[in-house]
N, C-alpha and C. Protein backbone atom coordinates (compact mmCIF):
# COMPACT_ATOMS: atom_id res chain seq x y z
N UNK A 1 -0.21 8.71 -16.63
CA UNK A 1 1.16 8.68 -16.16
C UNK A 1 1.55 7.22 -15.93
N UNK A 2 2.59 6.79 -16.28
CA UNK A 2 3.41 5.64 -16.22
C UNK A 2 3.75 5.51 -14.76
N UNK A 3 3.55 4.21 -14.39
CA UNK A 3 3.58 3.80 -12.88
C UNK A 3 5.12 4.32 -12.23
N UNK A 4 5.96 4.18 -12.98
CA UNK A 4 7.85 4.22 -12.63
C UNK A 4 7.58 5.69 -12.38
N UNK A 5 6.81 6.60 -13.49
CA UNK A 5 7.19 7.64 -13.72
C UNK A 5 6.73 8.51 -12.35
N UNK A 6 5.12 7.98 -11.81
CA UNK A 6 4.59 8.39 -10.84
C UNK A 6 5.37 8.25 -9.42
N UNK A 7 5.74 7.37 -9.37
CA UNK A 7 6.66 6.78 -8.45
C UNK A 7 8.33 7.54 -8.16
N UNK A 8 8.51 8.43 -9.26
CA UNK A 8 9.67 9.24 -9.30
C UNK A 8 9.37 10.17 -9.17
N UNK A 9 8.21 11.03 -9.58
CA UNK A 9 7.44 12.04 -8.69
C UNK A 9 7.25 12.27 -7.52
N UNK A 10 6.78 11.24 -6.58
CA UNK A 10 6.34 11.30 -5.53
C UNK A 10 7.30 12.13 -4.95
N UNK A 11 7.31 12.67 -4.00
CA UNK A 11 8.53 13.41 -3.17
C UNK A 11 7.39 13.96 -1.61
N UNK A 12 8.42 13.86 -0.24
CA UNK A 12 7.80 14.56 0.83
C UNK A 12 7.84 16.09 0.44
N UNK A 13 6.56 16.92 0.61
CA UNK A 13 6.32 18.13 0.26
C UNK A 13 6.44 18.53 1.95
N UNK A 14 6.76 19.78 1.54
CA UNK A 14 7.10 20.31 3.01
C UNK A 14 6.40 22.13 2.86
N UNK A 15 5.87 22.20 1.35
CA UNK A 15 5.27 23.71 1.52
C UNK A 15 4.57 23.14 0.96
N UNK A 16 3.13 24.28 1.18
CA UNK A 16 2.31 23.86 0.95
C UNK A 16 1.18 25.51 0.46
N UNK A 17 0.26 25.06 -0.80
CA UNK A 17 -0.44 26.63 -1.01
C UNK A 17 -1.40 26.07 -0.22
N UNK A 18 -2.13 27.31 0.09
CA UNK A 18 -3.21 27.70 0.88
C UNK A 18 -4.65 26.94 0.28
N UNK A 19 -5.14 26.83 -1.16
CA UNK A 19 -5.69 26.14 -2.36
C UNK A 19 -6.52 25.47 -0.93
N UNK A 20 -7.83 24.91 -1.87
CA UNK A 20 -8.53 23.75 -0.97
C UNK A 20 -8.18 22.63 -1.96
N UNK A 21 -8.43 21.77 -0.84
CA UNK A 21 -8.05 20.47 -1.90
C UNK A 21 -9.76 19.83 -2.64
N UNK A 22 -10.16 19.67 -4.11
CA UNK A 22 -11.40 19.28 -4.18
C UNK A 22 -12.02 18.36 -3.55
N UNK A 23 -13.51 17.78 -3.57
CA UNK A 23 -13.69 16.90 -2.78
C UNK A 23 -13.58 15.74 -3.69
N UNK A 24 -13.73 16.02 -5.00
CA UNK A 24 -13.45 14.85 -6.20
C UNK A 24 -12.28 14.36 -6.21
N UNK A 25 -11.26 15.10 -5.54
CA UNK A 25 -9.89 14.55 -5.43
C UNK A 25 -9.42 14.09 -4.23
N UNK A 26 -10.01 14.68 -3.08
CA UNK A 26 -9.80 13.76 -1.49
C UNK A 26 -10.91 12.46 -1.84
N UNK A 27 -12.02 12.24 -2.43
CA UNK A 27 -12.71 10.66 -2.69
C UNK A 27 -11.74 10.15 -3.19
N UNK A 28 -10.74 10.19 -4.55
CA UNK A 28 -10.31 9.38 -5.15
C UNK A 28 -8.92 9.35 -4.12
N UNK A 29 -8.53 10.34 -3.55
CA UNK A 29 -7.16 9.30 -2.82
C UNK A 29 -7.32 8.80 -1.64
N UNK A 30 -9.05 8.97 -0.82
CA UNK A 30 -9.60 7.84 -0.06
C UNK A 30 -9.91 6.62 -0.75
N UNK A 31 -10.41 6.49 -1.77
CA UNK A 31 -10.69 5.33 -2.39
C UNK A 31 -9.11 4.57 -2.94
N UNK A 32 -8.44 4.94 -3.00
CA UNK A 32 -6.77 4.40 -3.43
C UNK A 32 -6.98 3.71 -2.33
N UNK A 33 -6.61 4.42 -0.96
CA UNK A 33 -6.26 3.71 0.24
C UNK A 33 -7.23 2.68 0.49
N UNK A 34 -8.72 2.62 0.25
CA UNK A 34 -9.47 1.55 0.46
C UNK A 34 -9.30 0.78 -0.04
N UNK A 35 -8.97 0.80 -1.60
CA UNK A 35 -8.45 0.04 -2.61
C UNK A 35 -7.31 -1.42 -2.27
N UNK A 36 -6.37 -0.65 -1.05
CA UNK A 36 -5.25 -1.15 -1.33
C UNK A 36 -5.54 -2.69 -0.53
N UNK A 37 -4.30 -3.24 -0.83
CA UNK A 37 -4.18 -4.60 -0.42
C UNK A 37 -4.36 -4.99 1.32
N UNK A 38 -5.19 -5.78 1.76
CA UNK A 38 -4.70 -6.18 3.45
C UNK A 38 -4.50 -7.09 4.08
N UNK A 39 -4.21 -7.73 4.66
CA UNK A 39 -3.92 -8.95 5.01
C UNK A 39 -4.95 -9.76 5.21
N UNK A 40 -5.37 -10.76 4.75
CA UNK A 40 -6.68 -11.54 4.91
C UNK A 40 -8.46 -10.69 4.24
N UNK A 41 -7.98 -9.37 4.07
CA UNK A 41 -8.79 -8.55 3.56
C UNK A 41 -9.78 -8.05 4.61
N UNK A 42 -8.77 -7.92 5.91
CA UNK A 42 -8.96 -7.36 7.08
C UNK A 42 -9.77 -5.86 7.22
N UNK A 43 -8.79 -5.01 6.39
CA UNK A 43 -9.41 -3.74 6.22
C UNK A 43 -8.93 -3.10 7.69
N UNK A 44 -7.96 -3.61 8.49
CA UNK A 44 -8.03 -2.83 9.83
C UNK A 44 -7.05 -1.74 9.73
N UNK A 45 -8.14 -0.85 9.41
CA UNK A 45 -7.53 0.86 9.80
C UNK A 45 -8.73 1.63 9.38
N UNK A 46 -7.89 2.67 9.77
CA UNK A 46 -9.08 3.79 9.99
C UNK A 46 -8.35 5.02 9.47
N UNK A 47 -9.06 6.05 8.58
CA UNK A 47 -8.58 7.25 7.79
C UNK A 47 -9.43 8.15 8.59
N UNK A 48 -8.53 9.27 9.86
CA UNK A 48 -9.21 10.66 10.23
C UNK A 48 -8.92 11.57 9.24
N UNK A 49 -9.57 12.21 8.51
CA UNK A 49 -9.23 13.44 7.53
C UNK A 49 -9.94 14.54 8.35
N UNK A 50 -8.49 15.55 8.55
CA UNK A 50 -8.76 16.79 9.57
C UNK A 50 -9.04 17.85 8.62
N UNK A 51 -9.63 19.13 8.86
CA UNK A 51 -9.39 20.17 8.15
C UNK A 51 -9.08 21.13 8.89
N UNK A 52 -7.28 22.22 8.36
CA UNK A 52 -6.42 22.67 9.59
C UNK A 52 -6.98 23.87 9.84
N UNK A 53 -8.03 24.56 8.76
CA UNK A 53 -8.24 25.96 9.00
C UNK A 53 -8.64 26.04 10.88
N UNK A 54 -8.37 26.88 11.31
CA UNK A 54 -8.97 26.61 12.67
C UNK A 54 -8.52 25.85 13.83
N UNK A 55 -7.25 24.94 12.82
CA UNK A 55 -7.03 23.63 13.98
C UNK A 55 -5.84 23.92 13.95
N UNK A 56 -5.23 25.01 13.40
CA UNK A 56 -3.62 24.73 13.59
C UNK A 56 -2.57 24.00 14.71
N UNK A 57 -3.38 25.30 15.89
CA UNK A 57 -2.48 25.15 17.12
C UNK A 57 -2.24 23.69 17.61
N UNK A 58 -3.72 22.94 17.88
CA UNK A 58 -4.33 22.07 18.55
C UNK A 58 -3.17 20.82 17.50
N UNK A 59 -3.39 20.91 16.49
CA UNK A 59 -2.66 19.66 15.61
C UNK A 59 -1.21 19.57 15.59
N UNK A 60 -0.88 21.21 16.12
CA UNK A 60 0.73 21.38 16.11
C UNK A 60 1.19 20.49 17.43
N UNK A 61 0.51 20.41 18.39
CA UNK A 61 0.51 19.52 19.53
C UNK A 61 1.05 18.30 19.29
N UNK A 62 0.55 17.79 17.93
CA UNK A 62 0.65 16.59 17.56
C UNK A 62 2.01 16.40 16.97
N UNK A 63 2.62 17.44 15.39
CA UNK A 63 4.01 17.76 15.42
C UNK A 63 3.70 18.63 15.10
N UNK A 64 4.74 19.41 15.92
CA UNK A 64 4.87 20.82 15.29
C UNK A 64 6.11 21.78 14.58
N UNK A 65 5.41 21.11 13.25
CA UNK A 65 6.35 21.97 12.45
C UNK A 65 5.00 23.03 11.64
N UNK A 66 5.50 24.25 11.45
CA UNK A 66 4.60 24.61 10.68
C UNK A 66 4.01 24.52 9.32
N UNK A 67 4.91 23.84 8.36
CA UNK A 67 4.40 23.23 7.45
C UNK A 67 3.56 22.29 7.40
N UNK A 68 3.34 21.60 8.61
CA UNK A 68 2.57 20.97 8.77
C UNK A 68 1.18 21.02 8.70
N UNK A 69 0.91 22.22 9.28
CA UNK A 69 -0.41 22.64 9.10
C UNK A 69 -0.97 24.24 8.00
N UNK A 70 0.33 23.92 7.40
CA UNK A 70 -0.25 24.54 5.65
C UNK A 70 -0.55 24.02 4.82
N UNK A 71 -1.07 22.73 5.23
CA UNK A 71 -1.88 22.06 3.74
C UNK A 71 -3.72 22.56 4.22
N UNK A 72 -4.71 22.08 3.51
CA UNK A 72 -5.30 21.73 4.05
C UNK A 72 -6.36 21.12 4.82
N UNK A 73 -5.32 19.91 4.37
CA UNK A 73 -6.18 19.20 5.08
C UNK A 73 -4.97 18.12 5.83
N UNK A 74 -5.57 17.21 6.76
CA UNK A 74 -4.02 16.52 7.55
C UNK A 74 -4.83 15.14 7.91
N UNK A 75 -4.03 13.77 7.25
CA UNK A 75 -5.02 12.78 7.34
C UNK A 75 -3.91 11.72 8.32
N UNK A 76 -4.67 11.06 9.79
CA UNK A 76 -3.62 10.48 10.41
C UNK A 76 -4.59 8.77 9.70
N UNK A 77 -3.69 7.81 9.58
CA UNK A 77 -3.51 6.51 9.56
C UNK A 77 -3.53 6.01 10.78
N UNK A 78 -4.70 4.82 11.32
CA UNK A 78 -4.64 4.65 12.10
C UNK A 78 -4.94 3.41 12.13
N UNK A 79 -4.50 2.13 12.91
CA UNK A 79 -4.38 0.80 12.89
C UNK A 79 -5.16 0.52 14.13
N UNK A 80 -5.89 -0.56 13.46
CA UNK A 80 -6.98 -1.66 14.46
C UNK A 80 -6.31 -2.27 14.55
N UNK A 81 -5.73 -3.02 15.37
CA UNK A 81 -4.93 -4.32 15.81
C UNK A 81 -5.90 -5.39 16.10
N UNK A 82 -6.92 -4.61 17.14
CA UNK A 82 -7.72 -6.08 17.51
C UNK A 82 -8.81 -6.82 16.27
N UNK A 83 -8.80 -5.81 15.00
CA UNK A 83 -9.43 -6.33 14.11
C UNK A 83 -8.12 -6.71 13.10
N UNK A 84 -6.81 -6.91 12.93
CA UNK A 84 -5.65 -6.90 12.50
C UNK A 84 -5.55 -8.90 11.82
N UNK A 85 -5.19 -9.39 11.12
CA UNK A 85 -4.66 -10.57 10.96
C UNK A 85 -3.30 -10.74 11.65
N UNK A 86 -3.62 -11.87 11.92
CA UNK A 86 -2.77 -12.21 12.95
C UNK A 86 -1.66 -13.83 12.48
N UNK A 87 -0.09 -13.51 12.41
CA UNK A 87 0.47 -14.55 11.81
C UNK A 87 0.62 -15.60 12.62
N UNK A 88 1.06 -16.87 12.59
CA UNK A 88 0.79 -17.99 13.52
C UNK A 88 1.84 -17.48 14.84
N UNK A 89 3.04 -16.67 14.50
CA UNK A 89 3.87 -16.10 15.20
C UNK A 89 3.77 -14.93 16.32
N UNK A 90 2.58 -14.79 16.02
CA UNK A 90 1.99 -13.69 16.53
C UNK A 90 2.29 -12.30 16.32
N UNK A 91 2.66 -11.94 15.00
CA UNK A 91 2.55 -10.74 14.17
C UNK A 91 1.73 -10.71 13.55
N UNK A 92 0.93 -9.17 14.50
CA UNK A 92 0.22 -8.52 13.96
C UNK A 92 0.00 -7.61 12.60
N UNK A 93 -0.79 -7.90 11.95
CA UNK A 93 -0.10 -7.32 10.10
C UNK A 93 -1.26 -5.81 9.93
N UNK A 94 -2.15 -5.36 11.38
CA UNK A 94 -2.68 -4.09 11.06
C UNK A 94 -1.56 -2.85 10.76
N UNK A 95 -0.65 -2.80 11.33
CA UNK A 95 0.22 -1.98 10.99
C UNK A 95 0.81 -2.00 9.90
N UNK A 96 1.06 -3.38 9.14
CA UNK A 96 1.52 -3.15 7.76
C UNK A 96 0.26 -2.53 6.73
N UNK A 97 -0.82 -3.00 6.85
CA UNK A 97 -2.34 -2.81 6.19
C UNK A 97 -1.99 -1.47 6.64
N UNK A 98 -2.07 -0.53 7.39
CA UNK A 98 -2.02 0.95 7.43
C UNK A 98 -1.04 1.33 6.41
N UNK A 99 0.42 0.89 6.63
CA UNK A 99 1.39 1.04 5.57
C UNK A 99 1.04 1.19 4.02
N UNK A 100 0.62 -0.06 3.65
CA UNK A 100 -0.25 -0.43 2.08
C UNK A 100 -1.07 0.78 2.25
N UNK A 101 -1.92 1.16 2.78
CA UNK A 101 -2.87 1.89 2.22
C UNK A 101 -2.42 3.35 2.49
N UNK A 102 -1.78 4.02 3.06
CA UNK A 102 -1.23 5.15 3.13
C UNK A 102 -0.56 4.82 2.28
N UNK A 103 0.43 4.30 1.40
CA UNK A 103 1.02 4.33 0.19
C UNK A 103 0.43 4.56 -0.99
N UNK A 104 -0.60 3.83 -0.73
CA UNK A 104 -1.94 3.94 -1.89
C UNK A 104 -1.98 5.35 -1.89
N UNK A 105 -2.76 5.64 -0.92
CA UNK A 105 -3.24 7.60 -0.93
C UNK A 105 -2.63 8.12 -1.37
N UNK A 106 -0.90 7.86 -1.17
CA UNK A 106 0.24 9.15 -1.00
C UNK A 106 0.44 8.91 -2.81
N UNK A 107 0.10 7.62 -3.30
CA UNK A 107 0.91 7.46 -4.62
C UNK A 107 -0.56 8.26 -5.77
N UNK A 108 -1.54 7.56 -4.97
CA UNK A 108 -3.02 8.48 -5.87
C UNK A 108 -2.52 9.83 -5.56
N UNK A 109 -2.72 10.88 -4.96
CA UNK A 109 -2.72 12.56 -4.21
C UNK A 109 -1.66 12.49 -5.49
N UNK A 110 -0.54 12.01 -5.75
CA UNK A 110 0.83 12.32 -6.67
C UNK A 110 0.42 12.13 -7.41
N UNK A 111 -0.48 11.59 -8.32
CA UNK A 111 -1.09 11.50 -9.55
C UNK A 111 -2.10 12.68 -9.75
N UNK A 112 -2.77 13.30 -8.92
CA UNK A 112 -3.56 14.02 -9.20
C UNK A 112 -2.89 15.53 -8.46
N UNK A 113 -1.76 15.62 -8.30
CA UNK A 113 -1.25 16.94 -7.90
C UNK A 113 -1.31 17.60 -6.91
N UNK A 114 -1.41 16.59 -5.84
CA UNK A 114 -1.65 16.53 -4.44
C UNK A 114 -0.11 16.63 -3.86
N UNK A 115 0.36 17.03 -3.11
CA UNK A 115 1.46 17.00 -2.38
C UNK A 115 1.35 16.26 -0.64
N UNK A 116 2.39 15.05 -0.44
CA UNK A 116 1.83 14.56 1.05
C UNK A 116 3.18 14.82 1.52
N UNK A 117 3.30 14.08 2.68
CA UNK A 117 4.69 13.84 3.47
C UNK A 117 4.31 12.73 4.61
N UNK A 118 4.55 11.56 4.18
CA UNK A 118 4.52 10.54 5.84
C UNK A 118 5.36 10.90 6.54
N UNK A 119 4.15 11.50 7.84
CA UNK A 119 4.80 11.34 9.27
C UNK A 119 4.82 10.52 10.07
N UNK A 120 6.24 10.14 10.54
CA UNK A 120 5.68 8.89 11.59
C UNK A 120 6.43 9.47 13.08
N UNK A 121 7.34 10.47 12.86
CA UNK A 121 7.66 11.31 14.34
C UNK A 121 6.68 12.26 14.77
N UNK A 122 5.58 11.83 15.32
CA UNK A 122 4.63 12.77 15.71
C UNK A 122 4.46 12.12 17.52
N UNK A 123 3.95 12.45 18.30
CA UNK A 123 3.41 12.49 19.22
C UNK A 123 2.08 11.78 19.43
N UNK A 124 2.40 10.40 19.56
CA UNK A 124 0.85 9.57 19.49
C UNK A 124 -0.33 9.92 20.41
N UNK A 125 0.34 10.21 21.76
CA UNK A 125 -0.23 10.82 22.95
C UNK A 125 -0.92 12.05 22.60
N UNK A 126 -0.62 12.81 21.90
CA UNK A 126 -1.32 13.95 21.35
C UNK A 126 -2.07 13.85 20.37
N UNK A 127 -2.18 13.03 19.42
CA UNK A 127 -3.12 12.43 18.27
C UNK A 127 -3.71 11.82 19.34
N UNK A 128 -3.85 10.72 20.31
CA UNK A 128 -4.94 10.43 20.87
C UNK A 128 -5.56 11.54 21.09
N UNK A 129 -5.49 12.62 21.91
CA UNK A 129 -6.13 13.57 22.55
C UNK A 129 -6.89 14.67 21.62
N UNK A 130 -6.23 14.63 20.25
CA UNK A 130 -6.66 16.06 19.54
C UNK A 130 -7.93 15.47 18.75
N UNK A 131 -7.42 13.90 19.06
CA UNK A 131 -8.14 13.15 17.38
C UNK A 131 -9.69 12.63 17.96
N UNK A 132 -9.31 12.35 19.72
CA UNK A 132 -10.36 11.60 20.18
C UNK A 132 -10.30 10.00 19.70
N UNK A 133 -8.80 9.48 20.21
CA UNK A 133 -8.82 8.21 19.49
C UNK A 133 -9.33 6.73 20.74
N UNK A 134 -10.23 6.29 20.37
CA UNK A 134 -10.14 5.30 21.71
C UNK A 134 -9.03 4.39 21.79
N UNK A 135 -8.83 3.85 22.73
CA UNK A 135 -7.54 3.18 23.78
C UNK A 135 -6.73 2.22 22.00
N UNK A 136 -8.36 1.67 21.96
CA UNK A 136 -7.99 0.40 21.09
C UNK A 136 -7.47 0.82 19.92
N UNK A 137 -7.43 2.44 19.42
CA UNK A 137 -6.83 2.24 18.09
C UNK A 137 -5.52 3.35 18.14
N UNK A 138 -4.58 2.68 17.44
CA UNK A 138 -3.24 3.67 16.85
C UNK A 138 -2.72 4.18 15.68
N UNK A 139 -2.54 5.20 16.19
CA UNK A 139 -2.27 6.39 15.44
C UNK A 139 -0.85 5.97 14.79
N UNK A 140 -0.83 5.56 13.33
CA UNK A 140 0.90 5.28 13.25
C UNK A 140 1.36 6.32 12.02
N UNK A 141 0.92 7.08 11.27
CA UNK A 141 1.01 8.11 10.37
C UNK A 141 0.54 9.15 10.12
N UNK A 142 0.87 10.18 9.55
CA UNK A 142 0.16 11.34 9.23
C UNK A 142 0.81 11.97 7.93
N UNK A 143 -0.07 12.51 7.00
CA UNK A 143 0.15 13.21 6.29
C UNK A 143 -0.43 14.54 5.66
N UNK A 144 0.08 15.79 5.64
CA UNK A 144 -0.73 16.39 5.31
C UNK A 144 -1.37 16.62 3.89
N UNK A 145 -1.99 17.08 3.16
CA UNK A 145 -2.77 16.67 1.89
C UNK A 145 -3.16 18.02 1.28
N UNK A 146 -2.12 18.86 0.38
CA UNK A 146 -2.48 20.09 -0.51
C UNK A 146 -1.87 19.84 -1.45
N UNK A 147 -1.83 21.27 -2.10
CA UNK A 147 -1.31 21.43 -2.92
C UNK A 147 0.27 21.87 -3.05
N UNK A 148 1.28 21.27 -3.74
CA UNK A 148 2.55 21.52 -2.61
C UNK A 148 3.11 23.22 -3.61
N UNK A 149 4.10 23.79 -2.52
CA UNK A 149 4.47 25.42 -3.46
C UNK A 149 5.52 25.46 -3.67
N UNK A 150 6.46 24.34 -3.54
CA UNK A 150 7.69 24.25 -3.57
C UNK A 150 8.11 22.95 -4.88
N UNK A 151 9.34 23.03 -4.82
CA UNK A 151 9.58 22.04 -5.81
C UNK A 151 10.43 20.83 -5.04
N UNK A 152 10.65 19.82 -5.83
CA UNK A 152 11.13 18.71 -4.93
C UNK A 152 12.65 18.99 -5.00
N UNK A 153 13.24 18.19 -4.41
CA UNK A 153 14.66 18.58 -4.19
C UNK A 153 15.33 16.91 -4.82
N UNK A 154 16.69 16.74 -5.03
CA UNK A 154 17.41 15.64 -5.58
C UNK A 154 16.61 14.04 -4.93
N UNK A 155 16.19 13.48 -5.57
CA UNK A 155 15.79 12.00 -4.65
C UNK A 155 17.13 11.33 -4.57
N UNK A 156 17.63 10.96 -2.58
CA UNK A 156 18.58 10.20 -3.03
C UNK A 156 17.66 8.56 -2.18
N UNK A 157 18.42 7.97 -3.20
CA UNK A 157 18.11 6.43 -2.90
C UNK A 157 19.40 5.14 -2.79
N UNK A 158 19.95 4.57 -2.01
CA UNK A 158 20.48 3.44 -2.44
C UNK A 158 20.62 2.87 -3.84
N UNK A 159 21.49 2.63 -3.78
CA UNK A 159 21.65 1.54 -5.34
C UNK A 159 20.86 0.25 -4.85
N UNK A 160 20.13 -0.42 -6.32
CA UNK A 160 19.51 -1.52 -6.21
C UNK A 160 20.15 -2.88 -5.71
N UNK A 161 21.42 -2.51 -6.34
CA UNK A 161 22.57 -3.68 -5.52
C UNK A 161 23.01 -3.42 -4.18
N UNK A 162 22.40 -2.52 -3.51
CA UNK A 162 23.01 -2.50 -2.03
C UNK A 162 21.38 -2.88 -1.28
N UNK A 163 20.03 -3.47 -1.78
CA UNK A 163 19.37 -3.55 -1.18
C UNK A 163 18.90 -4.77 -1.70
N UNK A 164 18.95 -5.20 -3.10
CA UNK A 164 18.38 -6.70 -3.18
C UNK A 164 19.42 -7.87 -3.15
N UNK A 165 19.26 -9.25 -2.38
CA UNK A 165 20.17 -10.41 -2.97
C UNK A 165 19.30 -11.13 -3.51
N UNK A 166 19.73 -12.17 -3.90
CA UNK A 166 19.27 -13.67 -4.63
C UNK A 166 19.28 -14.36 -4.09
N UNK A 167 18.29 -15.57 -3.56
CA UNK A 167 18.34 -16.58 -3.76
C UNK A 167 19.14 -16.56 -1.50
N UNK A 168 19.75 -16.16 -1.40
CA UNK A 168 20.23 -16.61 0.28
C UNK A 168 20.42 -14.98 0.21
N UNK A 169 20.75 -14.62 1.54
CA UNK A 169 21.40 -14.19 2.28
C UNK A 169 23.21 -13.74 1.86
């Protein structure tokens, strides 16, 4: 598949079949995300991959929509800061490194017929608690990871001229 083409695919899935996802296919869209780019080649984050059979309730804590926990499997993104590169300004770039590499995953899973959805309205306070996260690390995404049962709906996007300039401001 052609990179544009994959990239016009992608869509947030919101149903999801029951299907397991292989394990030949959760390695390769862990390995995307390891893959991806980080700041200084930091590497600061961390991939929990949940499996919902069993965990519904407990994860709905976290958001609860029920589509949420019809994939199944549900992977939160989670940022090291104190292992994070750090700009002379004092921006921290673990949170973008989570970004990059959850993009990675979400754009691999779409190549191989995976359906995701980044969450970022979830309940961090409750991902600490369900996930067992210590103090030091955050929870900044989630997605769940099946097979999706629905079809995508219209992508709308901005025009390219209402988001890039040249050269100034």
């Amino acid at each position: 598949m052609e990179f544009i083409e994959l990239i016009t695919k992608r869509y947030s899935v919101r149903a999801y079949k029951p299907d397991p996802v292989e394990e030949e296919k959760l390695h390769q869209v862990l390995e995307a995300a390891r893959l991806a780019p980080t700041a200084a080649n930091r590497q600061a984050f961390q991939l929990i991959v949940v499996h919902t059979a069993g965990r519904e309730a407990e994860l709905k804590r976290i958001y609860n929509r029920d589509w949420f926990v019809e994939a199944p499997l549900v992977i939160c993104a989670c940022a090291l800061p104190a292992q994070g590169w750090v700009r002379a300004d004092g921006k921290n770039y673990s949170d973008v490194d989570v970004a990059i590499a959850l993009d990675h995953l979400i754009l691999a899973a779409t190549e191989l017929g995976l359906g995701t959805c980044w969450i970022a309205a979830f309940d961090p306070e409750a991902a600490r608690r369900v996930l067992g996260l210590p103090k030091d690390v955050e929870p900044l995404a989630l997605t769940p990871l099946g097979y999706p049962s629905g079809q995508p709906g219209e992508k709308r996007r901005k025009a390219l001229s209402a988001l890039v300039r040249y050269e100034r401001w």
